[in-house]
N, C-alpha and C. Protein backbone atom coordinates (compact mmCIF):
# COMPACT_ATOMS: atom_id res chain seq x y z
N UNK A 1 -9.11 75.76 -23.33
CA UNK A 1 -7.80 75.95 -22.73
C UNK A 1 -7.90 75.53 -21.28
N UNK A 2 -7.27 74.45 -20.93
CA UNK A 2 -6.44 74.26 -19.79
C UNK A 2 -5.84 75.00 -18.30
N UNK A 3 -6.17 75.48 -17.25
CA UNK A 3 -5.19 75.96 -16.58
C UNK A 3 -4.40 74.91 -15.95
N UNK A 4 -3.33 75.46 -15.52
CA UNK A 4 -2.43 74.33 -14.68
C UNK A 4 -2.11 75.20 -13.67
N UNK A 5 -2.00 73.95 -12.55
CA UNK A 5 -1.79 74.28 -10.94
C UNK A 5 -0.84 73.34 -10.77
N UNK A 6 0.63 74.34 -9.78
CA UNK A 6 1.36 73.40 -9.09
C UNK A 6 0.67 72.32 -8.37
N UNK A 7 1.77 71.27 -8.39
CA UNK A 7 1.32 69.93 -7.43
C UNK A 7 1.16 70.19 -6.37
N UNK A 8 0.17 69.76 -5.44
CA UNK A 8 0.00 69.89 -3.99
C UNK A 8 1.65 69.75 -3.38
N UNK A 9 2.56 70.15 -2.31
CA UNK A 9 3.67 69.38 -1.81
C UNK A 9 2.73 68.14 -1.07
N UNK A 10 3.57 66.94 -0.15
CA UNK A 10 3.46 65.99 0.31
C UNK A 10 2.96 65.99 1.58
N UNK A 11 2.93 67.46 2.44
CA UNK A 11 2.20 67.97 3.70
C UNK A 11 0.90 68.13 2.89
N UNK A 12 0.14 68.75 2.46
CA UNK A 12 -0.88 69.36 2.02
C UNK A 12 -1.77 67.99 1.45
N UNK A 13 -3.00 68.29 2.38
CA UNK A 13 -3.90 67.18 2.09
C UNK A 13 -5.22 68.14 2.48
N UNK A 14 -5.76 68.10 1.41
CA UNK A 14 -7.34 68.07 1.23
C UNK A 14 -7.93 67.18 0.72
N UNK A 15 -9.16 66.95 1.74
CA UNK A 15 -9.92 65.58 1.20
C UNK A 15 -11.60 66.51 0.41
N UNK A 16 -12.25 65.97 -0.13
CA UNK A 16 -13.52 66.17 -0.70
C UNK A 16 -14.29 64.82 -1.15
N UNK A 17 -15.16 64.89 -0.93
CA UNK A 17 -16.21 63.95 -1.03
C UNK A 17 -16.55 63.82 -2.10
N UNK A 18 -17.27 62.92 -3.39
CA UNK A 18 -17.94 63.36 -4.47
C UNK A 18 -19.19 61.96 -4.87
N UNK A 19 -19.75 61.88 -5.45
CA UNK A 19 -21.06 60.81 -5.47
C UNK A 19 -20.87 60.51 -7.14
N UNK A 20 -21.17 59.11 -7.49
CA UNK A 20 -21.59 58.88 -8.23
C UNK A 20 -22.41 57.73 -8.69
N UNK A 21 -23.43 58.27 -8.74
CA UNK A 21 -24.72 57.38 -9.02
C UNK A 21 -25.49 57.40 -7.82
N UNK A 22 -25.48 56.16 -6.70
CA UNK A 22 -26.17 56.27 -5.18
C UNK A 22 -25.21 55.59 -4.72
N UNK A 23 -23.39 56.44 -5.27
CA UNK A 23 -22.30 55.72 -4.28
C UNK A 23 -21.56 57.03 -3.40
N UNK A 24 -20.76 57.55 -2.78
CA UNK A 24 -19.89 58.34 -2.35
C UNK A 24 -18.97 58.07 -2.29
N UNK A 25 -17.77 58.48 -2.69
CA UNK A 25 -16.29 57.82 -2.01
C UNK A 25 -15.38 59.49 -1.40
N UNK A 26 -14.36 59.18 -1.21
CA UNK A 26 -14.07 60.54 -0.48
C UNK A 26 -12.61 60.49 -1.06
N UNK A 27 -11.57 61.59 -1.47
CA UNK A 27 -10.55 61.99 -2.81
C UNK A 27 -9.70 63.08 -2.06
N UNK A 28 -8.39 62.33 -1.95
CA UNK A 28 -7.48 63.31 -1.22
C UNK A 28 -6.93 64.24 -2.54
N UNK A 29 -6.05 65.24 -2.40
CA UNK A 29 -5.12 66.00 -3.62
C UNK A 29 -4.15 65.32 -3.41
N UNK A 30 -3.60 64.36 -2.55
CA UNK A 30 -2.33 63.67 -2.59
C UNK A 30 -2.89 62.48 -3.73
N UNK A 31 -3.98 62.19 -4.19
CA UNK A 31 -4.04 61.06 -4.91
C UNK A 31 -4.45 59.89 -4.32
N UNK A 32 -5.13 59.85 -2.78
CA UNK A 32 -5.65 58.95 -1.79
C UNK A 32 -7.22 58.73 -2.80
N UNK A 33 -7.72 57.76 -2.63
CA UNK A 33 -8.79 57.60 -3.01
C UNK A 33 -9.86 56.56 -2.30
N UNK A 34 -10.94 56.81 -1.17
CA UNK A 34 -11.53 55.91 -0.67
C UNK A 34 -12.67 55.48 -1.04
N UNK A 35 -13.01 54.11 -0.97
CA UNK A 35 -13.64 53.23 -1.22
C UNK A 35 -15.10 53.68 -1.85
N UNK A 36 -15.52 53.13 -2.18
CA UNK A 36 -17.30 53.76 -2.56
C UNK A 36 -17.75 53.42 -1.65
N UNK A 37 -18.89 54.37 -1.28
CA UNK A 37 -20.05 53.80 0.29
C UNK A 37 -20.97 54.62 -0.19
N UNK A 38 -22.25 53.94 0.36
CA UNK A 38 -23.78 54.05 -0.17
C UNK A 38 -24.24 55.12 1.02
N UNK A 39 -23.33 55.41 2.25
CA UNK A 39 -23.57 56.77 3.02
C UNK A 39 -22.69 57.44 3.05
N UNK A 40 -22.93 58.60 3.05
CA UNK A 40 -22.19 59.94 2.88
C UNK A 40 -21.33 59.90 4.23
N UNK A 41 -21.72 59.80 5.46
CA UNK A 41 -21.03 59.89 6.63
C UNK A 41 -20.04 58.44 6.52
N UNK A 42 -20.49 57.47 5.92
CA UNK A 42 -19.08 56.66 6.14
C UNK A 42 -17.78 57.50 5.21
N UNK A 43 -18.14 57.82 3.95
CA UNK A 43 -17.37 58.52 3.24
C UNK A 43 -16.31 59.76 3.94
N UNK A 44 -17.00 60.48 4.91
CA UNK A 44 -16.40 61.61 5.64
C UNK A 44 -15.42 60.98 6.71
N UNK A 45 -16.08 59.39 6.89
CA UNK A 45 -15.55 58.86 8.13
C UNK A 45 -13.60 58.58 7.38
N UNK A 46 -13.88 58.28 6.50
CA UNK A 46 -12.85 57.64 5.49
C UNK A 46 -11.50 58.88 5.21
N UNK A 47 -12.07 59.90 5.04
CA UNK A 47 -11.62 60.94 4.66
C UNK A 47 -11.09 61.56 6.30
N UNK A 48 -11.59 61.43 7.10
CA UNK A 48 -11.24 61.95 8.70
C UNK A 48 -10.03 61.10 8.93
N UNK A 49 -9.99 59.69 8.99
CA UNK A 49 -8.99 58.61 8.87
C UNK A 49 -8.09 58.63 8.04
N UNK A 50 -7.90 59.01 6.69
CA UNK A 50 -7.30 58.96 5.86
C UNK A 50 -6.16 60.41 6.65
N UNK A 51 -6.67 61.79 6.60
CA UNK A 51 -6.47 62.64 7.24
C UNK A 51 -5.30 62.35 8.63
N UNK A 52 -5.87 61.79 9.43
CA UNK A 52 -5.18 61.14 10.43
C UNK A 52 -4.26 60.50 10.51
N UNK A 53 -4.40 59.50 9.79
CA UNK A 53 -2.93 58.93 9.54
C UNK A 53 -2.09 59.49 8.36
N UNK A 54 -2.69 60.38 8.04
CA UNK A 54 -1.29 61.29 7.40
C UNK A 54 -0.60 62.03 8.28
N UNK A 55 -1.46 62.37 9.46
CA UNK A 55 -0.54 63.39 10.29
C UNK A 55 0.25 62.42 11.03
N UNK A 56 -0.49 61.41 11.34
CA UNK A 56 0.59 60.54 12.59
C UNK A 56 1.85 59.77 11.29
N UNK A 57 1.51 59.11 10.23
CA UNK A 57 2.85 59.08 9.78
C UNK A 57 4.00 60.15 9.80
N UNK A 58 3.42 61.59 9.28
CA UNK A 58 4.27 62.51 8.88
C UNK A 58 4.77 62.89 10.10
N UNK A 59 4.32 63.02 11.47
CA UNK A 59 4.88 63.04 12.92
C UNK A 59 6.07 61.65 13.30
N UNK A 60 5.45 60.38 12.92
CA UNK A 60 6.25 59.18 12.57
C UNK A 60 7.74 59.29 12.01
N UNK A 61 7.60 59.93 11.27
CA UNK A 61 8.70 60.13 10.04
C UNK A 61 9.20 60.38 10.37
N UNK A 62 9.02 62.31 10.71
CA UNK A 62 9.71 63.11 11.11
C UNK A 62 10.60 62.90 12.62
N UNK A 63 10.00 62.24 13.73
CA UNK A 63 10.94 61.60 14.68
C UNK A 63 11.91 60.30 14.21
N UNK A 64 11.35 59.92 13.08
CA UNK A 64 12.27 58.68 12.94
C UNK A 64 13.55 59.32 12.09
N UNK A 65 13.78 60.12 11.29
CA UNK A 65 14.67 61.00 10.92
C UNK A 65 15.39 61.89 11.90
N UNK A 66 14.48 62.47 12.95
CA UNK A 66 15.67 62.86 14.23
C UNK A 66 16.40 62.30 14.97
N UNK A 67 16.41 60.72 14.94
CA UNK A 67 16.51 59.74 15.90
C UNK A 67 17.81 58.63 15.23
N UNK A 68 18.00 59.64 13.96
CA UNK A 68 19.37 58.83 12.92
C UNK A 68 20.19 59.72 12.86
């Protein structure tokens, strides 16, 4: 048996790291997915960035909607 979890909303971003084989890539809950890398710290680097420009779009947005 299955549990089910509401969908993340579109603010809510957690990233996690995960390996497979001697690759890493790094996995938002929004469904972001970065690249494979053979070091763990580029992977985090990916996931810090990814992170980032979610906040500066969603700051983006949100002034570009006050501004209409």
């Amino acid at each position: 048996m299955s549990d089910t979890h509401p969908a993340p909303s579109a603010d809510d971003h957690m990233v996690s790291t995960g390996e497979r084989g001697s690759f890493c890539s790094a996995r938002c809950t929004c469904g972001w997915l970065g690249p494979a890398r053979r070091a763990r710290s580029l992977a985090r680097g990916d996931a810090e960035a990814h992170l980032a420009g979610t906040a500066t779009n969603h700051t983006n947005q949100t002034a570009t909607n006050h501004t209409n």
